[in-house]
PDB file of N, CA and C in Angstrom:
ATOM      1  N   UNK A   1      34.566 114.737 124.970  1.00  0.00           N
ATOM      2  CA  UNK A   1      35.750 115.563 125.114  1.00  0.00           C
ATOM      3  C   UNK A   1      36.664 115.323 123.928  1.00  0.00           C
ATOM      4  N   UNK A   2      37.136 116.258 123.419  1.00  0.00           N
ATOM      5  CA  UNK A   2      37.617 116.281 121.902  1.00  0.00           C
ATOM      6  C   UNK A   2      39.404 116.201 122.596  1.00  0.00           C
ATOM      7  N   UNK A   3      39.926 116.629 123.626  1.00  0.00           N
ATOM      8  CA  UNK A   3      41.385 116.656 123.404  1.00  0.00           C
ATOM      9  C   UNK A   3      41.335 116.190 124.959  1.00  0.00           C
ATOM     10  N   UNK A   4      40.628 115.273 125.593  1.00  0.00           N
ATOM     11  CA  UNK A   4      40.734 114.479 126.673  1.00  0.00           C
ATOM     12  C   UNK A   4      40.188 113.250 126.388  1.00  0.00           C
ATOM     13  N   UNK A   5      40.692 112.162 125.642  1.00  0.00           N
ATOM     14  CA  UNK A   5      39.800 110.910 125.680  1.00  0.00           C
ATOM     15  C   UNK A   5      40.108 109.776 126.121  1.00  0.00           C
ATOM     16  N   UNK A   6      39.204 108.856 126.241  1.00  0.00           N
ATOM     17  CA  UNK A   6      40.017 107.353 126.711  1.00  0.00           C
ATOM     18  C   UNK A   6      41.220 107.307 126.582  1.00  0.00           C
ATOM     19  N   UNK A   7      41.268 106.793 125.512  1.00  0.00           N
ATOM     20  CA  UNK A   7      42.884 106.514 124.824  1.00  0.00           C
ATOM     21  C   UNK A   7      44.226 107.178 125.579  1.00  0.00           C
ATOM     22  N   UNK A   8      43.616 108.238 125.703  1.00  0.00           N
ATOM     23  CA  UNK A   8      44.314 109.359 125.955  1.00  0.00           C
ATOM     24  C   UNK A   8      44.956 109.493 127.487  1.00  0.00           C
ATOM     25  N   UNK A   9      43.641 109.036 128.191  1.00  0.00           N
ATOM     26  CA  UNK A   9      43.639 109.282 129.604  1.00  0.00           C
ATOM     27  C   UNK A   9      44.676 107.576 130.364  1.00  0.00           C
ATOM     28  N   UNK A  10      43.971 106.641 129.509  1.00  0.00           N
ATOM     29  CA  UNK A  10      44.639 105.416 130.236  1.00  0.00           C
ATOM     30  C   UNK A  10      45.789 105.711 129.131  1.00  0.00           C
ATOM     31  N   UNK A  11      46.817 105.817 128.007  1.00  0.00           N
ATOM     32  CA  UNK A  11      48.004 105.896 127.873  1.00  0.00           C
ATOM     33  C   UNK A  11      48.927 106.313 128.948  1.00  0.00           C
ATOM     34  N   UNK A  12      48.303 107.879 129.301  1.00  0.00           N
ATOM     35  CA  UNK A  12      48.907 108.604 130.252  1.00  0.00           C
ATOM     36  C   UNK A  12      49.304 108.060 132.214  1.00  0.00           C
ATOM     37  N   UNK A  13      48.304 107.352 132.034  1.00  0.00           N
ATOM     38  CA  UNK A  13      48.037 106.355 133.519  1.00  0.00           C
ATOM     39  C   UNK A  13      48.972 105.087 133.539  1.00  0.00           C
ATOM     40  N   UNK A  14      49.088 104.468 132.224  1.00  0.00           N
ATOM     41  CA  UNK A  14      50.021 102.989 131.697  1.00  0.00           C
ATOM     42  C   UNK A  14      51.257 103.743 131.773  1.00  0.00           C
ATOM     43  N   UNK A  15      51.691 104.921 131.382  1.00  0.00           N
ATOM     44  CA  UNK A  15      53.298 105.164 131.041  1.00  0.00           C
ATOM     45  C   UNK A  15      53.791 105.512 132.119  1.00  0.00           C
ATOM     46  N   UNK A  16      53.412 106.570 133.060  1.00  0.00           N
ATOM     47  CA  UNK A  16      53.761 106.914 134.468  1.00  0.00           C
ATOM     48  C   UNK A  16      53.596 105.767 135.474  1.00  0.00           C
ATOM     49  N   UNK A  17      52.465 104.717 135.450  1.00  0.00           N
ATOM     50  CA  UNK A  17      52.558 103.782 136.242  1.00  0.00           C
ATOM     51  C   UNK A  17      54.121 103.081 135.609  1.00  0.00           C
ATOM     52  N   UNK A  18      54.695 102.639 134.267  1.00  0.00           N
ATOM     53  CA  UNK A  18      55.357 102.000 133.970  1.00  0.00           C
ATOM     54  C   UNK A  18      56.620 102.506 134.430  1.00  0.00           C
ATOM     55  N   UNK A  19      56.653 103.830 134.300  1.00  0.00           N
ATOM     56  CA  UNK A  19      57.869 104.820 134.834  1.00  0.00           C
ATOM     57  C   UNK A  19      58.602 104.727 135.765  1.00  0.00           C
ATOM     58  N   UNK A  20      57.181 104.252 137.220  1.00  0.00           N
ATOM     59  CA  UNK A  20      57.483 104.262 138.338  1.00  0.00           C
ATOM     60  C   UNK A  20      57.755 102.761 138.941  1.00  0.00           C
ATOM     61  N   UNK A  21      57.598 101.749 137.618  1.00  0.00           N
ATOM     62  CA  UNK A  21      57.920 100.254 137.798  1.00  0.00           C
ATOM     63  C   UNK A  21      56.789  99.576 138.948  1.00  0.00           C
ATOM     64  N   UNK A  22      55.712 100.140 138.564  1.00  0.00           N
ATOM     65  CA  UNK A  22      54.788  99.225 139.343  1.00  0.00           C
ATOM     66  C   UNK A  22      53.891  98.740 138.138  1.00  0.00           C
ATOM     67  N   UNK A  23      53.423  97.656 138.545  1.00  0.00           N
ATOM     68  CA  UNK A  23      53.055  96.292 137.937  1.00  0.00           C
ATOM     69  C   UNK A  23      51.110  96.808 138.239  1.00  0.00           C
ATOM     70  N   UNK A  24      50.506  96.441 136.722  1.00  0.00           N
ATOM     71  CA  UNK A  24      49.148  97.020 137.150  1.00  0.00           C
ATOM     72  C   UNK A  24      48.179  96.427 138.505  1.00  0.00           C
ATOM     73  N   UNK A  25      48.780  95.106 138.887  1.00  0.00           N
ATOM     74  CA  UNK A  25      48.129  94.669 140.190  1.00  0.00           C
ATOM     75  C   UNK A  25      48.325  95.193 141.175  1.00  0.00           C
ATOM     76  N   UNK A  26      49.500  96.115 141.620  1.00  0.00           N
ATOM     77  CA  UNK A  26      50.151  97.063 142.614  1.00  0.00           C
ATOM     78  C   UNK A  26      49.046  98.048 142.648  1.00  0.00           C
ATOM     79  N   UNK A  27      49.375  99.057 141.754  1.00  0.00           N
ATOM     80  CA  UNK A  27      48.413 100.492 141.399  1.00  0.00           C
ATOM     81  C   UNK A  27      46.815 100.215 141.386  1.00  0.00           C
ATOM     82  N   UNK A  28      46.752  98.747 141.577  1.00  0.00           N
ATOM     83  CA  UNK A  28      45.233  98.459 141.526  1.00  0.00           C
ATOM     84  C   UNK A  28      44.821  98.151 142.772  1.00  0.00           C
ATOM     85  N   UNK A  29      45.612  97.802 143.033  1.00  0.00           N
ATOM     86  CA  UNK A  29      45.131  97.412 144.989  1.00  0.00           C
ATOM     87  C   UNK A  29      45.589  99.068 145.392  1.00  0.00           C
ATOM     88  N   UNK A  30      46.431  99.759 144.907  1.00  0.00           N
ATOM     89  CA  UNK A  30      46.339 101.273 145.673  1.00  0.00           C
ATOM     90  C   UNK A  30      44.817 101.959 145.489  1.00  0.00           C
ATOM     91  N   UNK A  31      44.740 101.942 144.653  1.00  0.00           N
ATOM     92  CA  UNK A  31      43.755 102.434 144.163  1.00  0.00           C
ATOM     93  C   UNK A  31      42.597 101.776 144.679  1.00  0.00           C
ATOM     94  N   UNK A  32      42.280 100.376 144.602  1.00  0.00           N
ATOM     95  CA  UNK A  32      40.962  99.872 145.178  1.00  0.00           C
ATOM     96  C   UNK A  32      40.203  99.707 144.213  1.00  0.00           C
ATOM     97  N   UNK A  33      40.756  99.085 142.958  1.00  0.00           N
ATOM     98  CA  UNK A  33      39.972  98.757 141.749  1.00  0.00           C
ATOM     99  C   UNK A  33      40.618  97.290 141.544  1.00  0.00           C
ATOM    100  N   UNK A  34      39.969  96.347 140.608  1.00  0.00           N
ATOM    101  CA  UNK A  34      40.081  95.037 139.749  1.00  0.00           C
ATOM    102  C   UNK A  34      41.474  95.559 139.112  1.00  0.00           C
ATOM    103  N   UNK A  35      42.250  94.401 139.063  1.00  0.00           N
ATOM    104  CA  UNK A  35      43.402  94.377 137.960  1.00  0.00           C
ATOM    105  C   UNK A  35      42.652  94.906 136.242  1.00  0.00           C
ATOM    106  N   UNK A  36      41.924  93.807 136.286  1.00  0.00           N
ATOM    107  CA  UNK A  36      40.464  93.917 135.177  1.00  0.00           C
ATOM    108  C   UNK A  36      40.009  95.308 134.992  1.00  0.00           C
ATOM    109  N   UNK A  37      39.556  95.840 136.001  1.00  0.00           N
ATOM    110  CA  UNK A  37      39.275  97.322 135.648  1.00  0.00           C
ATOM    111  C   UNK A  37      40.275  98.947 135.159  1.00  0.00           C
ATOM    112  N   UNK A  38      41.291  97.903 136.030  1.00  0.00           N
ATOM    113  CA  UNK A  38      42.731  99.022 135.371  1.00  0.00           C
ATOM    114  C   UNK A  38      43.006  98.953 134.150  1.00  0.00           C
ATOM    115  N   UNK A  39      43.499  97.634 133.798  1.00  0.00           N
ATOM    116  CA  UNK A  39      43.743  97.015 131.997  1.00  0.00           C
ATOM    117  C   UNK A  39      42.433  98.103 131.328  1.00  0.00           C
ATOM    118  N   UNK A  40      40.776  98.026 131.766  1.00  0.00           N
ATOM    119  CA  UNK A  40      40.251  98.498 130.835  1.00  0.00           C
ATOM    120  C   UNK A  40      40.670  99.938 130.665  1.00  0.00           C
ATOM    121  N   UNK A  41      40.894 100.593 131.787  1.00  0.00           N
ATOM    122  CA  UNK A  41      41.183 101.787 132.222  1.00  0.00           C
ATOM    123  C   UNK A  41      42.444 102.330 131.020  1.00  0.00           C
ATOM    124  N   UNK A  42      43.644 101.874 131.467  1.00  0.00           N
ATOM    125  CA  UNK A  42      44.766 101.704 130.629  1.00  0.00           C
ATOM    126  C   UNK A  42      44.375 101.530 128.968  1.00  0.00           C
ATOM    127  N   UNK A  43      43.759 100.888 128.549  1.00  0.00           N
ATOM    128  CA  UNK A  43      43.259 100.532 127.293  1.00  0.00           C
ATOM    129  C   UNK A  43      42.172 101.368 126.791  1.00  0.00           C
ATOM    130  N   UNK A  44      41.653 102.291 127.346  1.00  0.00           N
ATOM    131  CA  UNK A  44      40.721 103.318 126.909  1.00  0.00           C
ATOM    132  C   UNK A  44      39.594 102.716 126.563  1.00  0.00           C
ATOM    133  N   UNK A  45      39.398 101.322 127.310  1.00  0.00           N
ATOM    134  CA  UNK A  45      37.520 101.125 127.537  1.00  0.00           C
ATOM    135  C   UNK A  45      36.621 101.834 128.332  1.00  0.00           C
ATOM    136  N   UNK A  46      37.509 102.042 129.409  1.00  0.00           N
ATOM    137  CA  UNK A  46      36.606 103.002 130.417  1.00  0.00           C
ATOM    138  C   UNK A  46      37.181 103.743 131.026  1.00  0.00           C
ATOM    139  N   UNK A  47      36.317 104.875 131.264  1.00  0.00           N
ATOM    140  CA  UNK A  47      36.982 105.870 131.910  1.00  0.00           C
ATOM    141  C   UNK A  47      37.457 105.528 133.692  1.00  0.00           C
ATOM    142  N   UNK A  48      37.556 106.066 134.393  1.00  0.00           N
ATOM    143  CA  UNK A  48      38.215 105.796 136.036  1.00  0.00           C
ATOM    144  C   UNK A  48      37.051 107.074 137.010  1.00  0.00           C
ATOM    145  N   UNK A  49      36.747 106.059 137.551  1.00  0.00           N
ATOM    146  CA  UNK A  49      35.334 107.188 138.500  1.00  0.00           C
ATOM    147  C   UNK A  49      36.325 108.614 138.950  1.00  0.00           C
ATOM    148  N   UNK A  50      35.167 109.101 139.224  1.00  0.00           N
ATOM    149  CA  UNK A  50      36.415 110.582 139.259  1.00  0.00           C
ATOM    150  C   UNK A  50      37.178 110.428 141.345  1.00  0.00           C
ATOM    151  N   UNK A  51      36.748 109.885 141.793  1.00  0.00           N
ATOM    152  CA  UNK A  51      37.470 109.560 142.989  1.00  0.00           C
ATOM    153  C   UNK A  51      38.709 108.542 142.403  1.00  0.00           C
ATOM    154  N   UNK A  52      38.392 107.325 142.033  1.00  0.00           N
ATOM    155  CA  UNK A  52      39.794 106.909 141.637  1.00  0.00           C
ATOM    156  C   UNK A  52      40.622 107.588 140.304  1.00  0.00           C
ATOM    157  N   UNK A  53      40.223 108.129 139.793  1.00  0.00           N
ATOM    158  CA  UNK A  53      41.033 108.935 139.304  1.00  0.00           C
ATOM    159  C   UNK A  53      41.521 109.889 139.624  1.00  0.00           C
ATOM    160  N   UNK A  54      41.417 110.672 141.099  1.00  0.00           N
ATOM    161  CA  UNK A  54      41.920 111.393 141.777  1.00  0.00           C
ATOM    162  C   UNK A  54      43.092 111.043 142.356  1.00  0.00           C
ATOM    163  N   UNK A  55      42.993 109.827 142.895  1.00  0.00           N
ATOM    164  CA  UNK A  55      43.637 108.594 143.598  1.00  0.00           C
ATOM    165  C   UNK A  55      45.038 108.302 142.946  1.00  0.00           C
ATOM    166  N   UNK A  56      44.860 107.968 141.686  1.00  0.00           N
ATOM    167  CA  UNK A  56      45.516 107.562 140.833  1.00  0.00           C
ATOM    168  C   UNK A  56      46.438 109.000 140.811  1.00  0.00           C
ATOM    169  N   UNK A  57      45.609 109.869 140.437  1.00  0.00           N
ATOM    170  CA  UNK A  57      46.897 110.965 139.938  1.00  0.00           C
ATOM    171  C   UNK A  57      47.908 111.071 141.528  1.00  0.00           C
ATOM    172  N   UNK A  58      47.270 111.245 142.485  1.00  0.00           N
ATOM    173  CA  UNK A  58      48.119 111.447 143.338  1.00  0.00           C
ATOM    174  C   UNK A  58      49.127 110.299 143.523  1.00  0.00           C
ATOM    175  N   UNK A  59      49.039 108.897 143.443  1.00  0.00           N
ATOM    176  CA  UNK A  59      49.793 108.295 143.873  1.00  0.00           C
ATOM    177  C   UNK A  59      50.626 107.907 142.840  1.00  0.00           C
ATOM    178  N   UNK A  60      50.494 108.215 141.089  1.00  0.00           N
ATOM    179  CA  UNK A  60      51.236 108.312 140.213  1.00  0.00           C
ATOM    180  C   UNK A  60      51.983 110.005 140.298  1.00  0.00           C
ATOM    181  N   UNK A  61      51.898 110.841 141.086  1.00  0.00           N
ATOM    182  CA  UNK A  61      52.286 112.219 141.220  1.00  0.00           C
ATOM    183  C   UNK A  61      52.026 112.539 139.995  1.00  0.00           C
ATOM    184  N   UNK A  62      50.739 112.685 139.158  1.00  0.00           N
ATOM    185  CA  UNK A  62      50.316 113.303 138.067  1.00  0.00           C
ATOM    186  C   UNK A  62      49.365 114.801 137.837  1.00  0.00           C
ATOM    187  N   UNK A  63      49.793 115.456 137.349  1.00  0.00           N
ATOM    188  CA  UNK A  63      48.647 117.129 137.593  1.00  0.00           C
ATOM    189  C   UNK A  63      47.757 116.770 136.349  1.00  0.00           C
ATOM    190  N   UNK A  64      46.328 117.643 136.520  1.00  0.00           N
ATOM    191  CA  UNK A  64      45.267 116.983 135.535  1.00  0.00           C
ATOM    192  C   UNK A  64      46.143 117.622 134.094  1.00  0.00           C
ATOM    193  N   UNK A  65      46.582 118.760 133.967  1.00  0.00           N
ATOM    194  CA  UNK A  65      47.492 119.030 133.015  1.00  0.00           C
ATOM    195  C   UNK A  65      47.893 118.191 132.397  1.00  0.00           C
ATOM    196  N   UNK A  66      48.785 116.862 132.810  1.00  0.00           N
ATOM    197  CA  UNK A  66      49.234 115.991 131.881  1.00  0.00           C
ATOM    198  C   UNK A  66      48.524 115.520 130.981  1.00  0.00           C
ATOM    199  N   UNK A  67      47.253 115.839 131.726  1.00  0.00           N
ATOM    200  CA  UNK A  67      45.906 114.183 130.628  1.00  0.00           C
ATOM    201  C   UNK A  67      45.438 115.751 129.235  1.00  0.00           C
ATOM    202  N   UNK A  68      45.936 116.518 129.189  1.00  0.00           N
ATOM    203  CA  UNK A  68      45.249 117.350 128.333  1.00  0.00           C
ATOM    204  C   UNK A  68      46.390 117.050 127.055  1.00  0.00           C
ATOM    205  N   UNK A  69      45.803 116.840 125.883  1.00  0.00           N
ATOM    206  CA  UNK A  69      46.791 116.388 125.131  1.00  0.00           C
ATOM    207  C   UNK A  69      46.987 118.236 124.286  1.00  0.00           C
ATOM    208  N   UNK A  70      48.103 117.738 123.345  1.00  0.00           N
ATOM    209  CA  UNK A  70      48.655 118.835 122.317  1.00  0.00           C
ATOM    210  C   UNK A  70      47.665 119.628 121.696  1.00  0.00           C
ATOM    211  N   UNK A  71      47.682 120.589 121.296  1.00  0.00           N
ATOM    212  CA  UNK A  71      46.955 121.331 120.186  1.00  0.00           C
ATOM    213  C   UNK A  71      45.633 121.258 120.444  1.00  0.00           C
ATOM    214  N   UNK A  72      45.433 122.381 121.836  1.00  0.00           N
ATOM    215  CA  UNK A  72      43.874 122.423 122.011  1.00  0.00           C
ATOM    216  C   UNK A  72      43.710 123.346 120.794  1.00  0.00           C
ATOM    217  N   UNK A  73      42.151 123.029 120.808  1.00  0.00           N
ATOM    218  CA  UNK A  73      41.655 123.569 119.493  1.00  0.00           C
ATOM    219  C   UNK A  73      40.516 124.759 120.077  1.00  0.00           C
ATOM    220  N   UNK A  74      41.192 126.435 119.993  1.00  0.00           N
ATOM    221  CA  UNK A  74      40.772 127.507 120.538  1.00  0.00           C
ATOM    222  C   UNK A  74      38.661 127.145 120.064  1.00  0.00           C
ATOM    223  N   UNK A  75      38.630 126.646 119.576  1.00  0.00           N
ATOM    224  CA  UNK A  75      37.297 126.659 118.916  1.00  0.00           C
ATOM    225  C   UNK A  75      36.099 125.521 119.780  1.00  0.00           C
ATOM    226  N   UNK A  76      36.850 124.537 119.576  1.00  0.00           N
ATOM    227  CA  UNK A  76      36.503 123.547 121.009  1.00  0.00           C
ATOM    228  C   UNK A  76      36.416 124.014 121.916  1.00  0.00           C
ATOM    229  N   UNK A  77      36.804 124.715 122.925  1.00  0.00           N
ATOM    230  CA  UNK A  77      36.695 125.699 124.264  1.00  0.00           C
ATOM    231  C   UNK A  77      35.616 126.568 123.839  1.00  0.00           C
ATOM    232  N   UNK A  78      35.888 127.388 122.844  1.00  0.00           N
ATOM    233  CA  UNK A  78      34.637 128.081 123.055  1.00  0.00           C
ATOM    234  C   UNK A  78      33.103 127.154 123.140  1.00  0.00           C
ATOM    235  N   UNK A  79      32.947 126.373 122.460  1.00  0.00           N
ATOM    236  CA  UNK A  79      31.958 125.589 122.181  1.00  0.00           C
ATOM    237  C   UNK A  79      31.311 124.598 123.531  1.00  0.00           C
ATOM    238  N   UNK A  80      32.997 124.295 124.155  1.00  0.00           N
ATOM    239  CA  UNK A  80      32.611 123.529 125.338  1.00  0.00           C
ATOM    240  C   UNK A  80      32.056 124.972 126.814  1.00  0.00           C
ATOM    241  N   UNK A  81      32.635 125.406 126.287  1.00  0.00           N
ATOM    242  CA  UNK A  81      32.076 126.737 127.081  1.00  0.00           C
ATOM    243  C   UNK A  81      30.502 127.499 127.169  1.00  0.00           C
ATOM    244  N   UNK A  82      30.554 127.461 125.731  1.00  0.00           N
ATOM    245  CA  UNK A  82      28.597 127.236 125.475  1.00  0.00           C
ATOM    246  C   UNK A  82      28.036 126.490 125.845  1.00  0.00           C
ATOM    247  N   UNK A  83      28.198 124.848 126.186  1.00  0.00           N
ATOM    248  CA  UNK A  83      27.862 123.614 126.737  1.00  0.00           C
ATOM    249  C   UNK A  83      27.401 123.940 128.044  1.00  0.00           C
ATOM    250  N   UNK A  84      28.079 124.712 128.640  1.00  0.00           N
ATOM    251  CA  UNK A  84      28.342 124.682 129.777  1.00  0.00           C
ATOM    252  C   UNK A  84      27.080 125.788 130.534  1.00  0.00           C
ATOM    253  N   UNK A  85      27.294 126.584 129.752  1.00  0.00           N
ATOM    254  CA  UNK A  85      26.188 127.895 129.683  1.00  0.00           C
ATOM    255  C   UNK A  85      25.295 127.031 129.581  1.00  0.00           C
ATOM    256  N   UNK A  86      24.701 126.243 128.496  1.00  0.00           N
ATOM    257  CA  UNK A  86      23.303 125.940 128.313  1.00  0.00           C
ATOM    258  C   UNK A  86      23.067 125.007 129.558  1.00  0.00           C
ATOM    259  N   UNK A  87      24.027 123.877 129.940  1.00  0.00           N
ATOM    260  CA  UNK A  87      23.857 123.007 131.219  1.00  0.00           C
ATOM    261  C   UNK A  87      23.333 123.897 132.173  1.00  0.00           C
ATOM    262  N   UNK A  88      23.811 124.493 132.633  1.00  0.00           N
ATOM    263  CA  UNK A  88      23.970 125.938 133.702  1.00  0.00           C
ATOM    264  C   UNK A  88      22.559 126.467 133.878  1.00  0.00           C
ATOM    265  N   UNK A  89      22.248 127.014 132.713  1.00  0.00           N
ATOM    266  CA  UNK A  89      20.992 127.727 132.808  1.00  0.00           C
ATOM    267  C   UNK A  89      19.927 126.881 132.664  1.00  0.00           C
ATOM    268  N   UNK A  90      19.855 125.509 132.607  1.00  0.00           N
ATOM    269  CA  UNK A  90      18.387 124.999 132.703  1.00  0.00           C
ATOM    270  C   UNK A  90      18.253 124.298 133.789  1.00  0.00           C
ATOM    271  N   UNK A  91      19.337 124.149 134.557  1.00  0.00           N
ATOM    272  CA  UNK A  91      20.572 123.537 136.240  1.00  0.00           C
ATOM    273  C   UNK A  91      19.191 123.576 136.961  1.00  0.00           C
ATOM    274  N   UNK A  92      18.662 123.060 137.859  1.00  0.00           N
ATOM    275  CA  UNK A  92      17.973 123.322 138.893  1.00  0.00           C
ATOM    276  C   UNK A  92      18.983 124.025 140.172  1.00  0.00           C
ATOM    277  N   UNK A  93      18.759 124.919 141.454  1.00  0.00           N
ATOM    278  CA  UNK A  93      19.640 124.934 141.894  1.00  0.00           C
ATOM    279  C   UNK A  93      20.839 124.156 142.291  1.00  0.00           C
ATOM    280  N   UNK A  94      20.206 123.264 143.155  1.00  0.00           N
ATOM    281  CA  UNK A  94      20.937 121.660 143.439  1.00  0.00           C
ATOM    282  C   UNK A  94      21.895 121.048 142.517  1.00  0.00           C
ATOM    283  N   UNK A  95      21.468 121.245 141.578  1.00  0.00           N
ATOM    284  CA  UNK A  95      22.395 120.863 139.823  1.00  0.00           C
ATOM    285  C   UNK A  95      23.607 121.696 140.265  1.00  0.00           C
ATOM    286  N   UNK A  96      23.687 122.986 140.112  1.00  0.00           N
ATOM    287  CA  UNK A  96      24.357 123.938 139.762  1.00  0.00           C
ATOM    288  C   UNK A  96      25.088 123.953 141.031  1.00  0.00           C
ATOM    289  N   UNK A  97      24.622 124.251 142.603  1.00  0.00           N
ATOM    290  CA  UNK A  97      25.555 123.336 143.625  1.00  0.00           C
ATOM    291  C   UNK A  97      26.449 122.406 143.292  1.00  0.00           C
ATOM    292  N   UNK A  98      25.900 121.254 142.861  1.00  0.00           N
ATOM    293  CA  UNK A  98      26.816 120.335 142.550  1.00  0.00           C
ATOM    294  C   UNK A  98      27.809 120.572 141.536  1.00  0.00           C
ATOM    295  N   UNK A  99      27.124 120.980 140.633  1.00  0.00           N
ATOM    296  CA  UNK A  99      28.345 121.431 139.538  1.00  0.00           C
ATOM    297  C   UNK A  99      29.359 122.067 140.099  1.00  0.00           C
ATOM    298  N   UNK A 100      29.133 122.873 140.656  1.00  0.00           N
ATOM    299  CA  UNK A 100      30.485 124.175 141.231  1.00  0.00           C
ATOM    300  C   UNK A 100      31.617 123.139 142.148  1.00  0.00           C
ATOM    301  N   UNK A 101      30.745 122.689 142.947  1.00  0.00           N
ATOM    302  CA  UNK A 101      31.464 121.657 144.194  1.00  0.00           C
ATOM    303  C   UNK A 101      32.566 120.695 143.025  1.00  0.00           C
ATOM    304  N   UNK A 102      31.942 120.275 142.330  1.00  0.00           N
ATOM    305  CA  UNK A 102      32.730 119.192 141.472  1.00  0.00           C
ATOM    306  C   UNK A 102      33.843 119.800 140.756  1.00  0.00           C
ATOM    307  N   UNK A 103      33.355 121.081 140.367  1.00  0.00           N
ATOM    308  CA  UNK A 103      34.715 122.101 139.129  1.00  0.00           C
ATOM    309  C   UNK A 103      36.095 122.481 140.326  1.00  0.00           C
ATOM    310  N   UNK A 104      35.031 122.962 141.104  1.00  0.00           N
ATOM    311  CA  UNK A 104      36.400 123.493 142.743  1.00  0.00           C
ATOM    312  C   UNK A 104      36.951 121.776 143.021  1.00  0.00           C
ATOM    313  N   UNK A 105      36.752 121.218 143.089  1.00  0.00           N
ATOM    314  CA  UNK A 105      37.480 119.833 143.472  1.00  0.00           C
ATOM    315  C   UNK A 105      38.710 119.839 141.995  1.00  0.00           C
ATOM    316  N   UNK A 106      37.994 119.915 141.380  1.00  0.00           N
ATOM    317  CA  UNK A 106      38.746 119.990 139.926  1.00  0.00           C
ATOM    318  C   UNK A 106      39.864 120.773 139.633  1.00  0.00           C
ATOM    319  N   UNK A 107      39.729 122.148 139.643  1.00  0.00           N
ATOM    320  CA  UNK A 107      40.463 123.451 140.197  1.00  0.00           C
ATOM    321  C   UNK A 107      41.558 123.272 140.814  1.00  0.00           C
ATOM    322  N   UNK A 108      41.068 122.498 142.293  1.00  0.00           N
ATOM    323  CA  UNK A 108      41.902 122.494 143.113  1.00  0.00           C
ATOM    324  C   UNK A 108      43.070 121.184 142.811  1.00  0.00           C
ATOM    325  N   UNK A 109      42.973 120.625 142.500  1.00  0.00           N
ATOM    326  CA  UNK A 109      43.774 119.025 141.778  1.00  0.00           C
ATOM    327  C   UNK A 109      44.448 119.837 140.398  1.00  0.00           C
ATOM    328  N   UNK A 110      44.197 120.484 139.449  1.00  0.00           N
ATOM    329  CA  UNK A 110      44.898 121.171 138.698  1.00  0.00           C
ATOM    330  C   UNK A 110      46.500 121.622 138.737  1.00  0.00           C
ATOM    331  N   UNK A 111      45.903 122.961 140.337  1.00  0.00           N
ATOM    332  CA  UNK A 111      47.339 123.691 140.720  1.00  0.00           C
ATOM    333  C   UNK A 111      48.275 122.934 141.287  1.00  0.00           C
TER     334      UNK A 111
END
């Protein structure tokens, strides 16, 4: 992901947690992760499973909007959009089930 990355995603998770004056051992027991795994989280070693990162946005009151940084690049979309096509069409059904289920979860956490 060219304008969603680590860095990107745990900055955004460290400043709103900091905002709201909770301490990363707090937001980590909300969440149900290692202190250890937040720091990496926060620090853009690893990404956050997409359930606790669901988790997280809600209990930091965050929309996925925030994690999208400045100056998407109209050209990147198209491209990630072709990605998506080619995933798609070689999908077994079951694939492509799942895919949809996962984008509507997605969708819906957006608005």
């Amino acid at each position: 992901m060219s304008n969603v990355d680590k860095l990107y995603v745990g900055k955004v998770i460290r400043q709103k947690r900091k905002d709201l004056g909770l301490k990363q051992s707090e937001l980590a027991e909300m969440v149900g992760i290692s202190e250890k795994h937040l720091s990496k989280i926060e620090t853009g070693k690893n990404y956050p499973a997409l359930d606790n990162f669901f988790k997280m946005t809600e209990i930091l009151k965050l929309s996925l909007k925030d994690f999208v940084s400045e100056g998407i690049d109209m050209a990147d979309i198209s491209s990630n959009k072709n990605k998506l096509k080619m995933i798609v069409n070689i999908a077994t059904e079951q694939q492509v089930n799942m895919y949809l289920d996962m984008i509507e979860v997605i969708n819906h956490h957006i608005k």
